[in-house]
PDB file of N, CA and C in Angstrom:
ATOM      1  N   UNK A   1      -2.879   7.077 -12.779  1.00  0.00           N
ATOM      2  CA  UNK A   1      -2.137   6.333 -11.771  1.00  0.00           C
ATOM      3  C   UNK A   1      -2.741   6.691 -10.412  1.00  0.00           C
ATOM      4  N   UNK A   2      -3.113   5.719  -9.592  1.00  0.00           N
ATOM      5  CA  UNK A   2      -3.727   5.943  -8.143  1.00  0.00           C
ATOM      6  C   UNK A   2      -2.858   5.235  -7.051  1.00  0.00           C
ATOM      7  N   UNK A   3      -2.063   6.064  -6.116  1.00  0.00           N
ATOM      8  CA  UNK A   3      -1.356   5.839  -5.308  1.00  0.00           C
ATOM      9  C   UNK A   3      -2.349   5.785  -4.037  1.00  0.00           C
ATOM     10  N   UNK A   4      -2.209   4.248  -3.351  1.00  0.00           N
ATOM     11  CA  UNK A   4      -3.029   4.032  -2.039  1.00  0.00           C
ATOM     12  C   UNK A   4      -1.854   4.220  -1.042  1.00  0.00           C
ATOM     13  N   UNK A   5      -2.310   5.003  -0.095  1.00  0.00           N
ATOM     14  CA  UNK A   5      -1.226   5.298   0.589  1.00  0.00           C
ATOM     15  C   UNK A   5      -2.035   6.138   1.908  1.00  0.00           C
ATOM     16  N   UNK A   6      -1.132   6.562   2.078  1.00  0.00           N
ATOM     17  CA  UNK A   6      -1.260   7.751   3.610  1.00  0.00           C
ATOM     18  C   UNK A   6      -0.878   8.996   3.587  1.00  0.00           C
ATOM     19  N   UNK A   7      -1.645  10.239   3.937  1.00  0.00           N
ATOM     20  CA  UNK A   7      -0.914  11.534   2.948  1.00  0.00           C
ATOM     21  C   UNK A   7       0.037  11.905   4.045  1.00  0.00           C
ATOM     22  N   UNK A   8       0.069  11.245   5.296  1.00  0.00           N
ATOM     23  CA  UNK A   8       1.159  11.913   6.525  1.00  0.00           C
ATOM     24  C   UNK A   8       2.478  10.434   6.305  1.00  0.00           C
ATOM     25  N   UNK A   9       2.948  10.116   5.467  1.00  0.00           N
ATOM     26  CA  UNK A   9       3.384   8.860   5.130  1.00  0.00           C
ATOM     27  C   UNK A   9       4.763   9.472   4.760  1.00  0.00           C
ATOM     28  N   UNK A  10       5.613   9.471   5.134  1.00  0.00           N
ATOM     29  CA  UNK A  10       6.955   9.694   4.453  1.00  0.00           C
ATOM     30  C   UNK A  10       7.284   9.197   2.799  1.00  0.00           C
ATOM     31  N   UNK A  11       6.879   8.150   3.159  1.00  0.00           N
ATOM     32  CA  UNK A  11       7.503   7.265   1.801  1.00  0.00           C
ATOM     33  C   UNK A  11       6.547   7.734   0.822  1.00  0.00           C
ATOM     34  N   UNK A  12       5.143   7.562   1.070  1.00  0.00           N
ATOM     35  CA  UNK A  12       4.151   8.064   0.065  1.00  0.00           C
ATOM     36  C   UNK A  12       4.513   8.927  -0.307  1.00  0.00           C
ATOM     37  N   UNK A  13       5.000  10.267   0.267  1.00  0.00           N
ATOM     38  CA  UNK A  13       5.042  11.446   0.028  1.00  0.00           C
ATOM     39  C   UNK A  13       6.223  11.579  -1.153  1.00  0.00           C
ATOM     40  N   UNK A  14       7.386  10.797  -0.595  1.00  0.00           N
ATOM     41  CA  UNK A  14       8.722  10.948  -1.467  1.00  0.00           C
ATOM     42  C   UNK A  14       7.827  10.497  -2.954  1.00  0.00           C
ATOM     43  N   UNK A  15       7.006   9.432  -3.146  1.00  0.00           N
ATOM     44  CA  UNK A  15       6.181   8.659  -4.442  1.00  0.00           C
ATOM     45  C   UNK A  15       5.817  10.170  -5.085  1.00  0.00           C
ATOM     46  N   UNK A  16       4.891  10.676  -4.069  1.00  0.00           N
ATOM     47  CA  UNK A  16       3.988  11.532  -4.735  1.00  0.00           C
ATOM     48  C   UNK A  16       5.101  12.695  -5.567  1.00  0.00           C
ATOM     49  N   UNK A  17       5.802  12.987  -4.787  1.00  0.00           N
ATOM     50  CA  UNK A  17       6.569  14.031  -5.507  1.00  0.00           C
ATOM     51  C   UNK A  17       7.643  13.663  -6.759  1.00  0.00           C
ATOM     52  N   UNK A  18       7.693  12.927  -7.161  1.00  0.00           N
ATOM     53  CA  UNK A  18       8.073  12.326  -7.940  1.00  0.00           C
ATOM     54  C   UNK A  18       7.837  11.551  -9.630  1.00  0.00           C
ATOM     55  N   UNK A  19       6.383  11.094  -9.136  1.00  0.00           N
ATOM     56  CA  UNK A  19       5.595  11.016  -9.929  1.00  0.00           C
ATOM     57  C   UNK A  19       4.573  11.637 -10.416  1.00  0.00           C
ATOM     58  N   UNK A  20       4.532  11.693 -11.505  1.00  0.00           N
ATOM     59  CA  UNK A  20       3.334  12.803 -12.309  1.00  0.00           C
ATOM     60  C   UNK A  20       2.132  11.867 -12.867  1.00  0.00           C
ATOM     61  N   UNK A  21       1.134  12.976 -12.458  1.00  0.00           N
ATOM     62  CA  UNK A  21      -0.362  13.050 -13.096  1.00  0.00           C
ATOM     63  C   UNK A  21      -0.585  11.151 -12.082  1.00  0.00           C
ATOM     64  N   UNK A  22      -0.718  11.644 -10.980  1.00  0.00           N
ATOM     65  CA  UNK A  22      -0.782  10.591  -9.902  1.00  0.00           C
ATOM     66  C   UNK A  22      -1.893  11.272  -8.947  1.00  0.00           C
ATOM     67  N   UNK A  23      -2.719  10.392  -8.186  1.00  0.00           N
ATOM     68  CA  UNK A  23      -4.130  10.622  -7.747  1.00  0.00           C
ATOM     69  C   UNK A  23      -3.769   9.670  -6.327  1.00  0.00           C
ATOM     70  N   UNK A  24      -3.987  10.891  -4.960  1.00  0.00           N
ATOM     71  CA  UNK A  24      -3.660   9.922  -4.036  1.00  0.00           C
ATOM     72  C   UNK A  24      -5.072   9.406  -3.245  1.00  0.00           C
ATOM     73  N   UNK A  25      -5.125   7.799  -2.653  1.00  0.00           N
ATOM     74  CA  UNK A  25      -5.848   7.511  -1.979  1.00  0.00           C
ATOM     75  C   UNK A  25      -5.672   7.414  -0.655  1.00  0.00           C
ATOM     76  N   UNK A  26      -6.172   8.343   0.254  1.00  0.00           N
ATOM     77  CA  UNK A  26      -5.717   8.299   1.891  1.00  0.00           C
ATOM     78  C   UNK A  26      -6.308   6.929   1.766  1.00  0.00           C
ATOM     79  N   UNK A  27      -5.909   5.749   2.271  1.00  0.00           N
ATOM     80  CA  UNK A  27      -5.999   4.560   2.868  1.00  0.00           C
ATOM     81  C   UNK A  27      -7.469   4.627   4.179  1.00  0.00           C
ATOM     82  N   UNK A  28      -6.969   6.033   5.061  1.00  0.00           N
ATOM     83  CA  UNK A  28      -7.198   5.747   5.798  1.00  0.00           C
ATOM     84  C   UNK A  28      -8.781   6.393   6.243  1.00  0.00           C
ATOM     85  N   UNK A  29      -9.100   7.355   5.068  1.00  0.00           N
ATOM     86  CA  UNK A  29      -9.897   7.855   4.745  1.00  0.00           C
ATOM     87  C   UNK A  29     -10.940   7.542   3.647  1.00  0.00           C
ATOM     88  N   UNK A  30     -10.140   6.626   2.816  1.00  0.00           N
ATOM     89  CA  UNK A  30     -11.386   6.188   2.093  1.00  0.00           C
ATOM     90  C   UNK A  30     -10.863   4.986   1.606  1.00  0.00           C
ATOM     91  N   UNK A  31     -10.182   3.979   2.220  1.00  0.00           N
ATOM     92  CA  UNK A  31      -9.871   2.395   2.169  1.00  0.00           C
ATOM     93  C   UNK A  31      -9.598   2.177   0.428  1.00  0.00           C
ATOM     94  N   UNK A  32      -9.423   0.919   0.472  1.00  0.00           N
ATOM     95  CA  UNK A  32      -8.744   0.546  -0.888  1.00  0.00           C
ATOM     96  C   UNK A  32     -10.081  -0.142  -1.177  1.00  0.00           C
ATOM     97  N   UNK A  33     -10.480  -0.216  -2.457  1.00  0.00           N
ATOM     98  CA  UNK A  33     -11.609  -0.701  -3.254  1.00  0.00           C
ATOM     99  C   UNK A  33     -11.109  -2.466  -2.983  1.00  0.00           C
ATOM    100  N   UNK A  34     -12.193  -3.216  -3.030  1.00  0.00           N
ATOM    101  CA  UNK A  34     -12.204  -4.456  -2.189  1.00  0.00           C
ATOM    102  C   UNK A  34     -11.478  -5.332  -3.514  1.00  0.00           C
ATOM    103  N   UNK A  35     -12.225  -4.725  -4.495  1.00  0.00           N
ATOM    104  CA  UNK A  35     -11.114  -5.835  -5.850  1.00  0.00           C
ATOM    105  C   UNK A  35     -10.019  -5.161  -6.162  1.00  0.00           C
ATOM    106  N   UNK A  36      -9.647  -4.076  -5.622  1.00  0.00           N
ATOM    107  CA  UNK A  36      -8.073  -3.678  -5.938  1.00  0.00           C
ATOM    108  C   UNK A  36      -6.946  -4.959  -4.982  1.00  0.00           C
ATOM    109  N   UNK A  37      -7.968  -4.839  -3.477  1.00  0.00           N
ATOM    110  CA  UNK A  37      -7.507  -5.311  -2.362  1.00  0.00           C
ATOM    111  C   UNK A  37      -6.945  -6.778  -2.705  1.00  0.00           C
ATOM    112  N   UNK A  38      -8.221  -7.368  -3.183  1.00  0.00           N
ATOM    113  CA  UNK A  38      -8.059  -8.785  -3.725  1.00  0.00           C
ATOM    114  C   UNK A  38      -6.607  -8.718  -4.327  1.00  0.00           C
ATOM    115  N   UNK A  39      -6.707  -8.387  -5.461  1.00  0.00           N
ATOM    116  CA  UNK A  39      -5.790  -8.281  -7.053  1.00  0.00           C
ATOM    117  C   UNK A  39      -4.355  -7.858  -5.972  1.00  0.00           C
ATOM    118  N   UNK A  40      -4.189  -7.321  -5.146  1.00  0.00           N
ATOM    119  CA  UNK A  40      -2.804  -6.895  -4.466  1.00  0.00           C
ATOM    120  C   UNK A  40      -2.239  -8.391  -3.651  1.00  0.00           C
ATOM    121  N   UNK A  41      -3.344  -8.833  -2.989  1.00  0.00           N
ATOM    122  CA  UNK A  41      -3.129  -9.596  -2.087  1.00  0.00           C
ATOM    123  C   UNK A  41      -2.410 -10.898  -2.529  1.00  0.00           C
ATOM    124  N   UNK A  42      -3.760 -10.977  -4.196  1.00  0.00           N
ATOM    125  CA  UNK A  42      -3.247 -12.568  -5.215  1.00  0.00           C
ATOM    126  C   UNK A  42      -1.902 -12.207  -5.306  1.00  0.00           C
ATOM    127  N   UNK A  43      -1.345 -10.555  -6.047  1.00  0.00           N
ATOM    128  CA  UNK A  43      -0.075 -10.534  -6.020  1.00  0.00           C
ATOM    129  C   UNK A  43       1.315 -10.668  -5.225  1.00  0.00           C
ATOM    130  N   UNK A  44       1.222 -10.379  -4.212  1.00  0.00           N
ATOM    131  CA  UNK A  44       2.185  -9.796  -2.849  1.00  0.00           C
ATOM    132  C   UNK A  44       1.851 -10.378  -1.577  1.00  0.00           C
ATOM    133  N   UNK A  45       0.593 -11.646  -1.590  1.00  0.00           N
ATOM    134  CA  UNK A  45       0.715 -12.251  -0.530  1.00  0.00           C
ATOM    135  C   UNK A  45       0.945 -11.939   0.924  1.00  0.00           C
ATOM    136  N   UNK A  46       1.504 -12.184   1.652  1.00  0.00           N
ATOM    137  CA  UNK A  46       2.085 -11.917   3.099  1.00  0.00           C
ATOM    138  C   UNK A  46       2.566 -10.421   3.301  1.00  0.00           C
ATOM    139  N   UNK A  47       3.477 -10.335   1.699  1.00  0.00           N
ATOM    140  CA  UNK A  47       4.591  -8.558   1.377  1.00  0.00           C
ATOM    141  C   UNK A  47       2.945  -7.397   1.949  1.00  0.00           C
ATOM    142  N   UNK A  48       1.954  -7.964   1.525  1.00  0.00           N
ATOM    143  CA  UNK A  48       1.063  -6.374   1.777  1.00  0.00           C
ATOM    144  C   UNK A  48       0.408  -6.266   2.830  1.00  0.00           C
ATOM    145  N   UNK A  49       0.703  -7.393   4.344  1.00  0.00           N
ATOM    146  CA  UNK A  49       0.997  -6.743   5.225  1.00  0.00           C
ATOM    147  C   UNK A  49       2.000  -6.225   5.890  1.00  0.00           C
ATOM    148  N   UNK A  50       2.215  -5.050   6.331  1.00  0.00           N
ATOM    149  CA  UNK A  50       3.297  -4.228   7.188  1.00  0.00           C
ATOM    150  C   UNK A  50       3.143  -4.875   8.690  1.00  0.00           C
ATOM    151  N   UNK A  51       3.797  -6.280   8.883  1.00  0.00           N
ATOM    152  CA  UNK A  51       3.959  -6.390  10.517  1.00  0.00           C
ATOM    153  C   UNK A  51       4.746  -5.130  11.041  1.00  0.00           C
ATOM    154  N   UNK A  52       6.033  -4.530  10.666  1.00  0.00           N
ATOM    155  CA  UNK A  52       6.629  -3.513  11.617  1.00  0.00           C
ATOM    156  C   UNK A  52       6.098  -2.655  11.336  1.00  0.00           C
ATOM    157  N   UNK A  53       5.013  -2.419  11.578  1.00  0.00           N
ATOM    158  CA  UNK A  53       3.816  -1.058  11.879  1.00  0.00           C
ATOM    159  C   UNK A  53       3.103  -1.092  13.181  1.00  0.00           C
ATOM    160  N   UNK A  54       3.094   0.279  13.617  1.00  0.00           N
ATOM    161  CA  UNK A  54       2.562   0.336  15.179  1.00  0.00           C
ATOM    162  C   UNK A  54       0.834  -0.210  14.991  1.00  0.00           C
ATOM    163  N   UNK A  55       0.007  -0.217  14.064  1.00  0.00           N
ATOM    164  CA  UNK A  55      -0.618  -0.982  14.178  1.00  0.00           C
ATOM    165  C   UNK A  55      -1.206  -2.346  14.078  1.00  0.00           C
ATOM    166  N   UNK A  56       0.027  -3.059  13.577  1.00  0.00           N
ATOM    167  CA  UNK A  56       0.328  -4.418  13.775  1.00  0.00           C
ATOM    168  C   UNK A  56       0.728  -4.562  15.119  1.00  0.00           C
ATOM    169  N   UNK A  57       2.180  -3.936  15.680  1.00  0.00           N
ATOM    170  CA  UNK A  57       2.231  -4.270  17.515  1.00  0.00           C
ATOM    171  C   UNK A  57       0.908  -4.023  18.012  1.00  0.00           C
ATOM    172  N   UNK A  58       0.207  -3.175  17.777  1.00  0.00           N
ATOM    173  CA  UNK A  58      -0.573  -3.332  18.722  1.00  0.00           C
ATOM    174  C   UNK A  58      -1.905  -4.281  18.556  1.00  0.00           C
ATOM    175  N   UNK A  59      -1.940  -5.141  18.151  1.00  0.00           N
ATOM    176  CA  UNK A  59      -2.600  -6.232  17.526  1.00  0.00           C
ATOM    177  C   UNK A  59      -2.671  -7.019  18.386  1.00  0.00           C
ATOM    178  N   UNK A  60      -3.692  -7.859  18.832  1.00  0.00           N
ATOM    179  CA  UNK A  60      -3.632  -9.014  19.759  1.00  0.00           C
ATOM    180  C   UNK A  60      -2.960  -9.963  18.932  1.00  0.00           C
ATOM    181  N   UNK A  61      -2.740 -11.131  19.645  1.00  0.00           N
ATOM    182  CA  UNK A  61      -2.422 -12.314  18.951  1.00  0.00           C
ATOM    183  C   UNK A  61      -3.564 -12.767  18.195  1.00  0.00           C
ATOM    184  N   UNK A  62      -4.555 -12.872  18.348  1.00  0.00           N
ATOM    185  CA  UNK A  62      -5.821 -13.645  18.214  1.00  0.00           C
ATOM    186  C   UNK A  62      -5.876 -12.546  16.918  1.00  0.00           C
ATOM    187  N   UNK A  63      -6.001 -11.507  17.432  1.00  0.00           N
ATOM    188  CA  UNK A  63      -6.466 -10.496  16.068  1.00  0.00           C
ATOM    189  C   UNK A  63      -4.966 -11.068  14.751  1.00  0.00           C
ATOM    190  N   UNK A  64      -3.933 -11.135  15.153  1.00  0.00           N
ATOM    191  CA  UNK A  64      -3.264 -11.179  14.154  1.00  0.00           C
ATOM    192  C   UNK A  64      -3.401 -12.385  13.120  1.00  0.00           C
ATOM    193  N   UNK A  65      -4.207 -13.345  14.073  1.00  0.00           N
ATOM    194  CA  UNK A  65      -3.971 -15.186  13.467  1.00  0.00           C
ATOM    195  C   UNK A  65      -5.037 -14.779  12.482  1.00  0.00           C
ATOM    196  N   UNK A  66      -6.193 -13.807  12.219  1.00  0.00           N
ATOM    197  CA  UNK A  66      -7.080 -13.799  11.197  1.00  0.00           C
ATOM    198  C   UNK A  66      -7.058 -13.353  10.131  1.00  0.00           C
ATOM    199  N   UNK A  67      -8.082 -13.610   9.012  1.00  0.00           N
ATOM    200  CA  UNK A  67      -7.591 -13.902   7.882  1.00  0.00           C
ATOM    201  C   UNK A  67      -7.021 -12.168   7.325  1.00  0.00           C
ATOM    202  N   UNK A  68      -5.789 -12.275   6.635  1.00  0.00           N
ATOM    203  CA  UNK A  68      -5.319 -10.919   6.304  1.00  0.00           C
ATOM    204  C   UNK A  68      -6.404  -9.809   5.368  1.00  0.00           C
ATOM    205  N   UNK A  69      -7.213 -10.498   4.603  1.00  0.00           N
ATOM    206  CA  UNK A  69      -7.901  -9.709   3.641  1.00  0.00           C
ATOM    207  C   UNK A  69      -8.613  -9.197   5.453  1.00  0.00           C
ATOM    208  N   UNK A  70      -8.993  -9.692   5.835  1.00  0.00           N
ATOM    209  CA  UNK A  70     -10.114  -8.751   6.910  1.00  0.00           C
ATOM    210  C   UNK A  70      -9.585  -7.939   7.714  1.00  0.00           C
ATOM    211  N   UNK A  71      -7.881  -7.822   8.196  1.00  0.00           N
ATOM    212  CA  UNK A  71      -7.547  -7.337   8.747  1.00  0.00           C
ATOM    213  C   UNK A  71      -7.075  -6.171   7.571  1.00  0.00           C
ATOM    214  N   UNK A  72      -6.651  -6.469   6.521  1.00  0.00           N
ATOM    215  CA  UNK A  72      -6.948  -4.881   5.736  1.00  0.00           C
ATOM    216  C   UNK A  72      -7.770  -4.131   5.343  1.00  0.00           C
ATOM    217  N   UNK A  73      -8.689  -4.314   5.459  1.00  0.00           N
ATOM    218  CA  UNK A  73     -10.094  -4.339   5.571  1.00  0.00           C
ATOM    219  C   UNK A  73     -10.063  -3.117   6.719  1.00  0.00           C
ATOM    220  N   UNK A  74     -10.304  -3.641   7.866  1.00  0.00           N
ATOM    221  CA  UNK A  74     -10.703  -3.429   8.959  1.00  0.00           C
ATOM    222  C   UNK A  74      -9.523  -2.067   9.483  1.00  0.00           C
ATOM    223  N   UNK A  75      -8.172  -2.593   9.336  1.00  0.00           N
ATOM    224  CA  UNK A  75      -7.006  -1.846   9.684  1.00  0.00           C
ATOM    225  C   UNK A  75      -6.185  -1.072   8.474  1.00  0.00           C
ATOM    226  N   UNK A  76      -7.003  -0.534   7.792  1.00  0.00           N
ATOM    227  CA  UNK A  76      -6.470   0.014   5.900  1.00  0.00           C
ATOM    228  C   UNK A  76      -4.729   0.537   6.532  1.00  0.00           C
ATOM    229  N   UNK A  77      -4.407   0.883   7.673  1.00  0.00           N
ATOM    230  CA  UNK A  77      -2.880   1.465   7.986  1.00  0.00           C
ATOM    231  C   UNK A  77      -2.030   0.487   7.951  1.00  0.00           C
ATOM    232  N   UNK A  78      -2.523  -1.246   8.133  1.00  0.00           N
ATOM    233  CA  UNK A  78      -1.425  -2.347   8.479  1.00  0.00           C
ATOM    234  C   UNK A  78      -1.176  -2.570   6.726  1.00  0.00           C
ATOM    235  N   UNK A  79      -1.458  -1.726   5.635  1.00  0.00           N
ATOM    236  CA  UNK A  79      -1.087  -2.490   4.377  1.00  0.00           C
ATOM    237  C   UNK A  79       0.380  -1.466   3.955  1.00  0.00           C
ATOM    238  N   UNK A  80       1.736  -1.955   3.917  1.00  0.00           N
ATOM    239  CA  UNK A  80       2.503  -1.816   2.932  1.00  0.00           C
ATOM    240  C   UNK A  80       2.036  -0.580   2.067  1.00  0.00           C
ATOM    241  N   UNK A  81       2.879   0.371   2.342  1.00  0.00           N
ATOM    242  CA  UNK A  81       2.857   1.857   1.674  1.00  0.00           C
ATOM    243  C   UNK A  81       3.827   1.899   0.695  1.00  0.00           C
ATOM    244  N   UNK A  82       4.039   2.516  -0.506  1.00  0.00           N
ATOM    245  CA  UNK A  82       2.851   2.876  -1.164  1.00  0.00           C
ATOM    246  C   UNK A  82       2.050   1.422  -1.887  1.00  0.00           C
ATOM    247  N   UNK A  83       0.746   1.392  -2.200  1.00  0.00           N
ATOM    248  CA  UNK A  83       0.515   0.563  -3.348  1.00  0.00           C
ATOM    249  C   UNK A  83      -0.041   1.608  -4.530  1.00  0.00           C
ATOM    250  N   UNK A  84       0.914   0.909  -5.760  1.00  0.00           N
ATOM    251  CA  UNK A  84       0.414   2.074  -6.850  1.00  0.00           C
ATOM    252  C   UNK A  84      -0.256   1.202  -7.779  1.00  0.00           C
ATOM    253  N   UNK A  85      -0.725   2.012  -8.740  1.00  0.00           N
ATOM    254  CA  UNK A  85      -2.525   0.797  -9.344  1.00  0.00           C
ATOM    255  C   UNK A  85      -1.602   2.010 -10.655  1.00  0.00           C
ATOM    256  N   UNK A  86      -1.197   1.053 -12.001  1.00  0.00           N
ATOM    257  CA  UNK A  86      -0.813   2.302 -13.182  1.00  0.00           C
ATOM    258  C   UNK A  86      -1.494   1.243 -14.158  1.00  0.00           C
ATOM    259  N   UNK A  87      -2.516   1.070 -14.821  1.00  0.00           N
ATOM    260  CA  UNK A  87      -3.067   1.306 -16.221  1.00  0.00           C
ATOM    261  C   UNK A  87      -3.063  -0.805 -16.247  1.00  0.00           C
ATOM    262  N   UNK A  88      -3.712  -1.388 -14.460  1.00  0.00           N
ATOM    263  CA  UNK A  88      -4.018  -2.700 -14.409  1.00  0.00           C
ATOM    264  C   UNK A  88      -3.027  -3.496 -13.459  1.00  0.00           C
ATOM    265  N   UNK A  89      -1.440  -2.403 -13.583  1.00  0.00           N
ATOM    266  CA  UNK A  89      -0.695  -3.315 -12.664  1.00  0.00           C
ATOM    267  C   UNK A  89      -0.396  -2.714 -11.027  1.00  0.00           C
ATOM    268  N   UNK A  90       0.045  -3.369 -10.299  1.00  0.00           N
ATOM    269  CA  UNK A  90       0.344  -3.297  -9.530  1.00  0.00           C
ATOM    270  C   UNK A  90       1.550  -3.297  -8.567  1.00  0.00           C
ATOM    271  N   UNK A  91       2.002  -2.017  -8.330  1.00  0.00           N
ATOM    272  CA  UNK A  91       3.380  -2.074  -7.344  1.00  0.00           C
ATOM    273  C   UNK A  91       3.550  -1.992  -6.127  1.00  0.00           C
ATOM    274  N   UNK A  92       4.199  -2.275  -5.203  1.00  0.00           N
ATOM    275  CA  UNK A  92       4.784  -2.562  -4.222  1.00  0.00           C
ATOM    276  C   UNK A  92       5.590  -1.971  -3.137  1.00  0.00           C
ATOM    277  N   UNK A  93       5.423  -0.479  -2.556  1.00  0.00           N
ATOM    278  CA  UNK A  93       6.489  -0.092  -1.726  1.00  0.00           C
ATOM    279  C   UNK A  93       7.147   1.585  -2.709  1.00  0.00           C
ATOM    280  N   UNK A  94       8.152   1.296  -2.314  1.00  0.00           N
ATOM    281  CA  UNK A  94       8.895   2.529  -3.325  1.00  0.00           C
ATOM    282  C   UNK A  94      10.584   2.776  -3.000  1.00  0.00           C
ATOM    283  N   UNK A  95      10.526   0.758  -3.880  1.00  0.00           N
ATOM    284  CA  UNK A  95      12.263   0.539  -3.917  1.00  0.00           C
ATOM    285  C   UNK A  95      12.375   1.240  -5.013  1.00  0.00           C
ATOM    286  N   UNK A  96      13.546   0.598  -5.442  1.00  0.00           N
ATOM    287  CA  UNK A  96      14.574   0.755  -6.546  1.00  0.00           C
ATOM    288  C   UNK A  96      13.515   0.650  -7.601  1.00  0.00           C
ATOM    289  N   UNK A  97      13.777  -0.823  -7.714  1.00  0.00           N
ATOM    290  CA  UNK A  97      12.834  -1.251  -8.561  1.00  0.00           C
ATOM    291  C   UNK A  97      11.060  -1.023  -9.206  1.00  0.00           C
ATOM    292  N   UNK A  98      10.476  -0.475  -8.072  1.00  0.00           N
ATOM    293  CA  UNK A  98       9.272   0.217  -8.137  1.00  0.00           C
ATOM    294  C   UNK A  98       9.844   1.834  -8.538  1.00  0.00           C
ATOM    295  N   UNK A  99      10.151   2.323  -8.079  1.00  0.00           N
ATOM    296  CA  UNK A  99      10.719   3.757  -9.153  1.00  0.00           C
ATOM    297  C   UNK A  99      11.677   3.815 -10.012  1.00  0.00           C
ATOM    298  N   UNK A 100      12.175   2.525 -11.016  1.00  0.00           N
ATOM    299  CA  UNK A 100      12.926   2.136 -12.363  1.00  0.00           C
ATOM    300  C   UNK A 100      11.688   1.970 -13.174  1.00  0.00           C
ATOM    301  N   UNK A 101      10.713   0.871 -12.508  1.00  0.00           N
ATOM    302  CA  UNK A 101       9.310   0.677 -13.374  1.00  0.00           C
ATOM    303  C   UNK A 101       8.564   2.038 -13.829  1.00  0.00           C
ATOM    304  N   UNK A 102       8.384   2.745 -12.988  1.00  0.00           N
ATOM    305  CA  UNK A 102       7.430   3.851 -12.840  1.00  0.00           C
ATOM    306  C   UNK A 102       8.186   5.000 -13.457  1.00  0.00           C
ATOM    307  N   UNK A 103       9.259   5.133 -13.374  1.00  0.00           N
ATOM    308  CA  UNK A 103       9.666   6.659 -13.609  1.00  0.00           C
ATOM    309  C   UNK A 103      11.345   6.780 -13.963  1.00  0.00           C
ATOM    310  N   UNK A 104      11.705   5.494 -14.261  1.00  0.00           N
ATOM    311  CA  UNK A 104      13.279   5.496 -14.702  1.00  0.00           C
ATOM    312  C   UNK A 104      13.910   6.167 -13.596  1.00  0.00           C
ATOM    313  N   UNK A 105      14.725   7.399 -14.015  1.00  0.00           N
ATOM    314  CA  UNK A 105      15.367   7.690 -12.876  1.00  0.00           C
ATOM    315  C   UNK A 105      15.184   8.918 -11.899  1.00  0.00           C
ATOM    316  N   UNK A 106      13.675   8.979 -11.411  1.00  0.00           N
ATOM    317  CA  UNK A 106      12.919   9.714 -10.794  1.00  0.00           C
ATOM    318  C   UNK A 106      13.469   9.993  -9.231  1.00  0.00           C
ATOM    319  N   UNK A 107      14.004   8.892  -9.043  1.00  0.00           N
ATOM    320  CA  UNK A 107      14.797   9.206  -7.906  1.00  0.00           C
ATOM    321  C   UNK A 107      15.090  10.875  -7.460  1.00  0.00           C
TER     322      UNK A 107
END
């Protein structure tokens, strides 16, 4: 299981401790592999960017109107924390529902 994330990340962190035999990817240190990126994006659309992130405000307008794959790309911090990659699929954050999938009641 490879958690893309941020290791100074609150939420990541609550993931990490929680889940076992999990492998973290600083985002910000070594970006998300470009066909993971794809495969998230086909999934979660619009959801895997984080507009209420300080590096979305601080975004021009012009920078924001472009295409999202380049701005995650470019800005690996504006993507939706955690994304977890387990054995092809792909999750989303770290609701309810993403830690029922992953770990029953890991909470």
């Amino acid at each position: 299981m490879i958690l893309y994330g941020l290791k100074n990340c609150d939420t990541c962190r609550k993931a990490l401790k929680s889940l076992h035999e999990v492998t973290l990817c600083d985002v910000r240190a070594d970006g998300v592999p470009k066909d993971v990126l794809k495969s998230a994006y086909e999934q979660f659309g619009a959801a895997l960017l984080n507009i209420r992130s300080t590096t979305w405000r601080g975004l021009s307008e012009a920078e924001r109107a472009r295409d999202p794959m380049d701005l995650l790309v470019q800005h690996p911090a504006l993507m939706k924390r955690p994304l977890i990659e387990q054995n092809g699929q792909l999750y989303l954050g770290w609701g309810k529902d993403v830690q029922d999938s992953l770990c029953g009641s890991c909470r």
